[in-house]
Protein backbone atom coordinates (compact mmCIF):
# COMPACT_ATOMS: atom_id res chain seq x y z
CA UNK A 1 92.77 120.47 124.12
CA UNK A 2 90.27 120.59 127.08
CA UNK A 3 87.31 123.02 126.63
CA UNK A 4 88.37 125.71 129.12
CA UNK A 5 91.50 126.14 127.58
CA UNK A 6 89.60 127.18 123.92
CA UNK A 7 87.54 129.56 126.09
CA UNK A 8 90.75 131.04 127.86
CA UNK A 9 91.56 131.71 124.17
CA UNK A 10 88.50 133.02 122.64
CA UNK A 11 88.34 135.34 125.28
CA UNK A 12 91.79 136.52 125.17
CA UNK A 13 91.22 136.96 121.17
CA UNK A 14 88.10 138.79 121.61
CA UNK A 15 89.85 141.73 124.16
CA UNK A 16 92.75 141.84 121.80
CA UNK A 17 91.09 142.18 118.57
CA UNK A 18 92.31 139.13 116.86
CA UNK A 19 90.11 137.09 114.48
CA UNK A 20 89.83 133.07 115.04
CA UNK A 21 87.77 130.87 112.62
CA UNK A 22 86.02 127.63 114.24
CA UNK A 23 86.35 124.41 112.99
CA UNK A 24 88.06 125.51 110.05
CA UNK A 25 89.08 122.45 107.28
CA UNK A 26 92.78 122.43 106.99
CA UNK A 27 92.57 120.13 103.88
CA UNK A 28 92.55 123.26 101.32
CA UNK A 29 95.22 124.70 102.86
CA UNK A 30 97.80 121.68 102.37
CA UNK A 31 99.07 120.47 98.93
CA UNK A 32 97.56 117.20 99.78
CA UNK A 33 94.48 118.40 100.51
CA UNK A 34 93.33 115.64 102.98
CA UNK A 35 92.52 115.92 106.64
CA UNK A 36 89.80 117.83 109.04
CA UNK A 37 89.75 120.79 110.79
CA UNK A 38 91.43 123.24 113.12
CA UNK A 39 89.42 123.71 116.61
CA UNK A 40 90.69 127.35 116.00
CA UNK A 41 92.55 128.90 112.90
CA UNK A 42 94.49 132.54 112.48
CA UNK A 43 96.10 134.11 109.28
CA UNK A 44 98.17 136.71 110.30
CA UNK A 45 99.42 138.66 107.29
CA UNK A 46 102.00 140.65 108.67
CA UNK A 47 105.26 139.91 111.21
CA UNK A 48 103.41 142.19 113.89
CA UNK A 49 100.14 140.49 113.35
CA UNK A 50 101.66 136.80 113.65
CA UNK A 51 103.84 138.24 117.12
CA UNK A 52 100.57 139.04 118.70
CA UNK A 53 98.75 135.78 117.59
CA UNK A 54 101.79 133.81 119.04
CA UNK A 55 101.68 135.70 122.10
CA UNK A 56 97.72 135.24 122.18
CA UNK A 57 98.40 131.55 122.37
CA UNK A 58 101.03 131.49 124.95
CA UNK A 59 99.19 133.47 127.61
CA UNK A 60 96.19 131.51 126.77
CA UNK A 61 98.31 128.03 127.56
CA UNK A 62 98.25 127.00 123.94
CA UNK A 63 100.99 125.07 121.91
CA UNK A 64 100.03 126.78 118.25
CA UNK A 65 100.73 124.88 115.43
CA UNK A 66 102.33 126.61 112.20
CA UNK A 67 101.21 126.35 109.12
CA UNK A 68 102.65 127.68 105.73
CA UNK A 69 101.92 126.63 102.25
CA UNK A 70 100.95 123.04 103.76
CA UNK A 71 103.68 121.01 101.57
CA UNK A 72 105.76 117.83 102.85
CA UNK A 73 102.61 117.80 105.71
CA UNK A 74 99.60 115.09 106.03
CA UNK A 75 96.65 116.60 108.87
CA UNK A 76 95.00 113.63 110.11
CA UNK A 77 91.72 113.04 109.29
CA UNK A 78 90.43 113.96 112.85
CA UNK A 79 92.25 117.18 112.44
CA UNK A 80 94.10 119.35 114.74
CA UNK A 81 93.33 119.94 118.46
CA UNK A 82 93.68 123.81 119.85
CA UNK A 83 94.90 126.84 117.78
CA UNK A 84 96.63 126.36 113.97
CA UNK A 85 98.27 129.83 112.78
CA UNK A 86 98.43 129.89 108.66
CA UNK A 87 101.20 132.05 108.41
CA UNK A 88 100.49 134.65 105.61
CA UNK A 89 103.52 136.87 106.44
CA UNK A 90 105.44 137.57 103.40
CA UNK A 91 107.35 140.84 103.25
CA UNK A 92 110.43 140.96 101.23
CA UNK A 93 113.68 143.39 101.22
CA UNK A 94 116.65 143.30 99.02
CA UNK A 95 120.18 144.61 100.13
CA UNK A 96 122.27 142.76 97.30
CA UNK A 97 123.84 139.96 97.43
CA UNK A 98 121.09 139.35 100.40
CA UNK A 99 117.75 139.32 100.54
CA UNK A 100 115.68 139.10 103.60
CA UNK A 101 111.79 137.70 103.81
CA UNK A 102 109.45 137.10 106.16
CA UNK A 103 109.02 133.14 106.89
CA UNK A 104 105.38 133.09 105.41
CA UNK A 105 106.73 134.01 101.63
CA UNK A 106 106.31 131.27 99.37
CA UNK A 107 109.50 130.08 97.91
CA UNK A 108 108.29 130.53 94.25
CA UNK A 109 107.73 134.31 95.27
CA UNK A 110 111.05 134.58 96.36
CA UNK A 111 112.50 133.34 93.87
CA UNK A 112 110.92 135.15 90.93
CA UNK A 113 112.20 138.31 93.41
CA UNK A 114 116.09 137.19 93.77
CA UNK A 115 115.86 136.46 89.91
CA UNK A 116 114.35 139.86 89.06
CA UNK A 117 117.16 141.07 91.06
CA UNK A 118 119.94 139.57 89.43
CA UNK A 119 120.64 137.52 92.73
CA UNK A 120 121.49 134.06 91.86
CA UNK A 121 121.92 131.01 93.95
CA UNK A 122 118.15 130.43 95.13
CA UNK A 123 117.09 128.71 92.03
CA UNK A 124 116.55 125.67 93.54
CA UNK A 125 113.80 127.00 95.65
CA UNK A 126 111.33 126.59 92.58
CA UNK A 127 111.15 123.21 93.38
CA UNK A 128 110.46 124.09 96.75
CA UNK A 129 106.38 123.86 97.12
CA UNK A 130 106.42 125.68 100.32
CA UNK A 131 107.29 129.18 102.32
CA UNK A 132 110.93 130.22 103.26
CA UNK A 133 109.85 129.20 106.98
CA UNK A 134 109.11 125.74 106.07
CA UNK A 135 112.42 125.75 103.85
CA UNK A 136 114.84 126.44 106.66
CA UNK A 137 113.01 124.83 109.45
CA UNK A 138 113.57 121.28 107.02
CA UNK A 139 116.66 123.05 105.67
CA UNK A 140 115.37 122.00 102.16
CA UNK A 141 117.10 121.50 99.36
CA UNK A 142 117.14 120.24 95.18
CA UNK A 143 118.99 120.23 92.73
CA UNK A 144 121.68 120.18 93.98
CA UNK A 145 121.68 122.87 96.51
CA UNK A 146 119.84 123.72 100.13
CA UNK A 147 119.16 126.64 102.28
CA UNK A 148 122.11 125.87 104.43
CA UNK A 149 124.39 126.69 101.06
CA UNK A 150 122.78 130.14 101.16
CA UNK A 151 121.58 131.13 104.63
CA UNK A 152 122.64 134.15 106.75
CA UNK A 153 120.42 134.13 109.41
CA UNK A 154 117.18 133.50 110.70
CA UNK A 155 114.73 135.58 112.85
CA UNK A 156 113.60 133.59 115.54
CA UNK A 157 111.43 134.62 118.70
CA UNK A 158 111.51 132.60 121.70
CA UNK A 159 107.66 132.37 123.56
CA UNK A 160 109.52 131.83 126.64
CA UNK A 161 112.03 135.14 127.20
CA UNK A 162 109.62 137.32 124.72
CA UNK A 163 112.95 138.20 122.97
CA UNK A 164 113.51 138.14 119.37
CA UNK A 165 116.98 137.41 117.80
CA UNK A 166 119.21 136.68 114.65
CA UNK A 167 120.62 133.09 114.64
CA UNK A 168 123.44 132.92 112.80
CA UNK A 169 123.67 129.32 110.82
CA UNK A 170 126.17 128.15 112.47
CA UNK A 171 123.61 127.95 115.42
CA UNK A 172 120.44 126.51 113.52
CA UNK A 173 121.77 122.74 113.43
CA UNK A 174 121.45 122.47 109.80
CA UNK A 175 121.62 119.22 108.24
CA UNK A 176 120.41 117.14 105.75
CA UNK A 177 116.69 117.79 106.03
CA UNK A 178 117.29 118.84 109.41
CA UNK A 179 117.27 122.04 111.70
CA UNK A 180 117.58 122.99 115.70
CA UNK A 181 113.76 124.36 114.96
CA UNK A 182 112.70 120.92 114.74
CA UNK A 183 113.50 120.00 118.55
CA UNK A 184 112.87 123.24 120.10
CA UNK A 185 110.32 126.56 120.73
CA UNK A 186 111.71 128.66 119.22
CA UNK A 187 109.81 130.36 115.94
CA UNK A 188 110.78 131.56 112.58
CA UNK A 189 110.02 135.35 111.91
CA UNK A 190 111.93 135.45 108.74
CA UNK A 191 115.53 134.40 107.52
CA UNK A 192 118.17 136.26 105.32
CA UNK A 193 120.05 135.05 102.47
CA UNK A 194 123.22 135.47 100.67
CA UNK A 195 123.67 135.02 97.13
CA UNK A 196 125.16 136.04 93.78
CA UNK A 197 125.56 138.79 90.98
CA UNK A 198 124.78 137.56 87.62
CA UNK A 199 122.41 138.50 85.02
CA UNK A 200 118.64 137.87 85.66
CA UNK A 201 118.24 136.00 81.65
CA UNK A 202 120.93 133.85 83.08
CA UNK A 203 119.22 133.09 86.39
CA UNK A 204 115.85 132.80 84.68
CA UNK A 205 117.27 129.79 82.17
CA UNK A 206 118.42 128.23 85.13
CA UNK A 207 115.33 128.30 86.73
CA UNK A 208 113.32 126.95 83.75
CA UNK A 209 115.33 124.22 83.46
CA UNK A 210 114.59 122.92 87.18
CA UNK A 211 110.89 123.69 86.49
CA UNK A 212 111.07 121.78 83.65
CA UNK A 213 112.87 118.95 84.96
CA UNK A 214 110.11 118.86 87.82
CA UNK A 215 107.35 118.94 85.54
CA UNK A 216 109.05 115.91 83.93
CA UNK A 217 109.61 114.10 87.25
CA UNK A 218 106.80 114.38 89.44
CA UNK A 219 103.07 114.20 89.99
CA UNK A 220 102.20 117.90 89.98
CA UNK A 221 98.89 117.29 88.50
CA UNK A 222 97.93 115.06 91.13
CA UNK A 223 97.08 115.88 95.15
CA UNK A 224 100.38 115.29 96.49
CA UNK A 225 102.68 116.37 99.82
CA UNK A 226 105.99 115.92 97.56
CA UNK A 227 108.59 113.63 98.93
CA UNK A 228 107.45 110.62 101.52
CA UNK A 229 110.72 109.64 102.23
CA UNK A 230 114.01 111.08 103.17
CA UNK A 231 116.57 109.69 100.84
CA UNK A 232 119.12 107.10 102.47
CA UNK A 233 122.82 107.62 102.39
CA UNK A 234 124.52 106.46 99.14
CA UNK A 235 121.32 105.28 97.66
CA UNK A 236 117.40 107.06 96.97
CA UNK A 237 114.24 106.22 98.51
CA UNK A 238 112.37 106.49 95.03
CA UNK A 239 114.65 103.87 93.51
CA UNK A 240 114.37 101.32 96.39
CA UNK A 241 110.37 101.63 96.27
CA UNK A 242 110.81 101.29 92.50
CA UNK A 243 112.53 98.13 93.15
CA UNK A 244 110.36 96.74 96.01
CA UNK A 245 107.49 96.71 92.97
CA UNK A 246 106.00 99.41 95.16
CA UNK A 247 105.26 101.89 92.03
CA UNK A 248 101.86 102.37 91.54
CA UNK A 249 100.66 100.19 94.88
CA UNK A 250 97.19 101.37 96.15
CA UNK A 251 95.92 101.57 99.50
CA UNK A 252 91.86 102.74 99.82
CA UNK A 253 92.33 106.60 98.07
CA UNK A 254 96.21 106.87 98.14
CA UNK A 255 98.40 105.22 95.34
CA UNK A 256 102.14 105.04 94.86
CA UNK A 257 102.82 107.76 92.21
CA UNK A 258 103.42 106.28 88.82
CA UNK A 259 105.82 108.85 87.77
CA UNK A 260 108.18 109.24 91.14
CA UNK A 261 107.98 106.03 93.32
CA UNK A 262 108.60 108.90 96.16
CA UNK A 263 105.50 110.48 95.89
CA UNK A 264 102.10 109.42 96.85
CA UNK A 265 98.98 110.83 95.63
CA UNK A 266 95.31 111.27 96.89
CA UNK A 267 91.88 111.03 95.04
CA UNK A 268 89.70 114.05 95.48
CA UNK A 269 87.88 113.64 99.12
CA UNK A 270 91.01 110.87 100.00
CA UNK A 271 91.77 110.20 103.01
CA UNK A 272 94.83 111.15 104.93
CA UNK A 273 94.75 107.83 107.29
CA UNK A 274 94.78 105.74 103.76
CA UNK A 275 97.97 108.13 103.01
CA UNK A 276 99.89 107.04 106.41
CA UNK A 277 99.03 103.54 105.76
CA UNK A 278 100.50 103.15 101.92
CA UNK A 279 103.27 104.91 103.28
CA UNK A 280 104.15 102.48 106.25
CA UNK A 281 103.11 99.56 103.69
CA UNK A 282 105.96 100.85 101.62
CA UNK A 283 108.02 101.47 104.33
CA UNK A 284 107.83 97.90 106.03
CA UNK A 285 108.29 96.27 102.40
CA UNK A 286 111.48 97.95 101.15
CA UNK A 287 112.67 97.31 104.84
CA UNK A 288 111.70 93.42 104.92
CA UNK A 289 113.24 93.73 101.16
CA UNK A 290 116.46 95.80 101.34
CA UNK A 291 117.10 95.89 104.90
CA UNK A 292 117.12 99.51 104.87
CA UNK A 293 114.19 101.59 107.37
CA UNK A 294 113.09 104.61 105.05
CA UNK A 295 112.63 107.90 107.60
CA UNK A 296 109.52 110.33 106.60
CA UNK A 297 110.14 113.40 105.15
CA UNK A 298 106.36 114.30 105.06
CA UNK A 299 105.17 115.31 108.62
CA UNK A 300 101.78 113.40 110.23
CA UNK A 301 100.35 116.06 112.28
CA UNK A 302 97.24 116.41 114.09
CA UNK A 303 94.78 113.48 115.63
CA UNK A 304 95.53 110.38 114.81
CA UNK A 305 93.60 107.19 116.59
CA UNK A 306 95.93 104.96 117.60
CA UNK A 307 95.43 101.94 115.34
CA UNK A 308 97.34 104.01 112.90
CA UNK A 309 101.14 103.84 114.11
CA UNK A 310 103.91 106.20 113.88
């Protein structure tokens, strides 16, 4: 991101009345909590707000980057070049069996709403660490379930027409882990779900349990991005790594998660480039082992130098 370009986009901010933080440390705002700063940062708190911050960026010739609740993400430790939007959007409206949020609203949040509601079906989004955005752009899933089970379309607005439109998810490329929003421009505003009638005790025992169980399972405690790896067909990632003697394996301030061979965690002040290398470490050694190539899960975003390969 060249210096007149971060001018272009002050100055653009400045005559439209929107507020950009300098150099602002990304590390707090990921569940990791590794990796340096944003050259500019915005937290729009509303749909409207986040349209005219997107907008900002594209007639200032800037590629944003969005940010939600920072899970399954690792910022490099150079951070990340031009403008990062923190997307704080999280309005929600119930028209049973749906229920409609904007893309910034946590999971959790949601959840705790459909279940107040009587609305069931969404109660694997507690073990969802991040926003509804982040859950259908990865098309996440546990327990059993995933947002392509439930969804009934996403808001999307496209930087190039200026339009905004309903996908319906028979457009959004869902697979496992996987969405058209990966490969493309186009950005969540918000999604809508379907789900079911049944009594909110009922949906609240259900969710317990799958808190529970993750309490049980993973490193919550610990600074963490949740899963590394996608699991392979017919077999899981956290088993292989198990198996590779992986558990526990240390690399400068990231170690192999004692309790979930999937997870890594961070010390306190870690860094996010000893993060990427554990993970290829593991990587390499369950491939050299098993003969099966482990795909992230977790994103790398931002500056990384070279030595540190994809």
């Amino acid at each position: 991101m060249n210096h007149t370009t971060l001018e272009r986009l002050d100055e653009l901010a400045r005559e439209r009345g929107i507020e950009l933080r300098r150099d602002s440390p990304l590390g707090p705002y990921t569940t990791l909590r590794v990796g340096g700063p944003a050259d500019r940062l915005a937290s729009p708190r509303t749909r409207g707000e986040l349209l005219a911050v997107l907008r900002l960026a594209r007639d200032a010739g800037v590629s944003p980057f969005l940010l939600g609740n920072g899970s399954d993400l690792v910022v490099a430790d150079a951070g990340i070049r031009g403008l990062v939007i923190r997307n704080r959007a999280r309005d929600v409206a119930l028209d049973p069996p749906r229920i409609s949020a904007d893309a910034g609203c946590p999971m959790a949040l949601l959840v705790k709403r459909a279940t107040a509601a009587g609305l069931a079906g969404l109660e694997f989004g507690i073990s969802i660490p991040g926003t509804l955005g982040g859950a259908v752009w990865a098309n996440a899933g546990a327990h059993g379930g995933d947002m392509a089970g439930i969804l009934a379309s996403v808001a999307v607005w496209d930087p190039v027409t200026d339009i905004i439109a309903d996908r319906e998810p028979e457009a959004c490329g869902l697979a496992y882990r996987e969405s058209r929003f990966k490969h493309g421009d186009e950005v969540i505003l918000g999604a809508t779900l379907t789900l079911t009638p049944d009594e909110p005790h009922r949906i609240a025992a259900r969710v317990a349990q799958h808190q529970a169980q993750r309490r049980a399972t993973q490193p919550l405690a610990d600074q963490n991005a949740g899963s590394v790896f996608r699991n392979p067909s017919d077999d899981h990632a956290g088993r292989l790594i198990d198996a590779a003697g992986l558990k526990g394996r240390r690399v400068g301030s990231a170690e192999g998660s004692t309790l979930h061979a999937n997870f890594i965690v961070c010390d306190r002040g870690g860094s996010a480039s000893d993060v990427r290398r554990l993970g290829d470490l593991v990587r390499d050694a369950v491939a050299e082992r098993f003969g099966v190539v482990l795909e992230y899960e977790i994103e790398f975003v931002g500056a990384w130098p070279a030595e540190v390969r994809a």
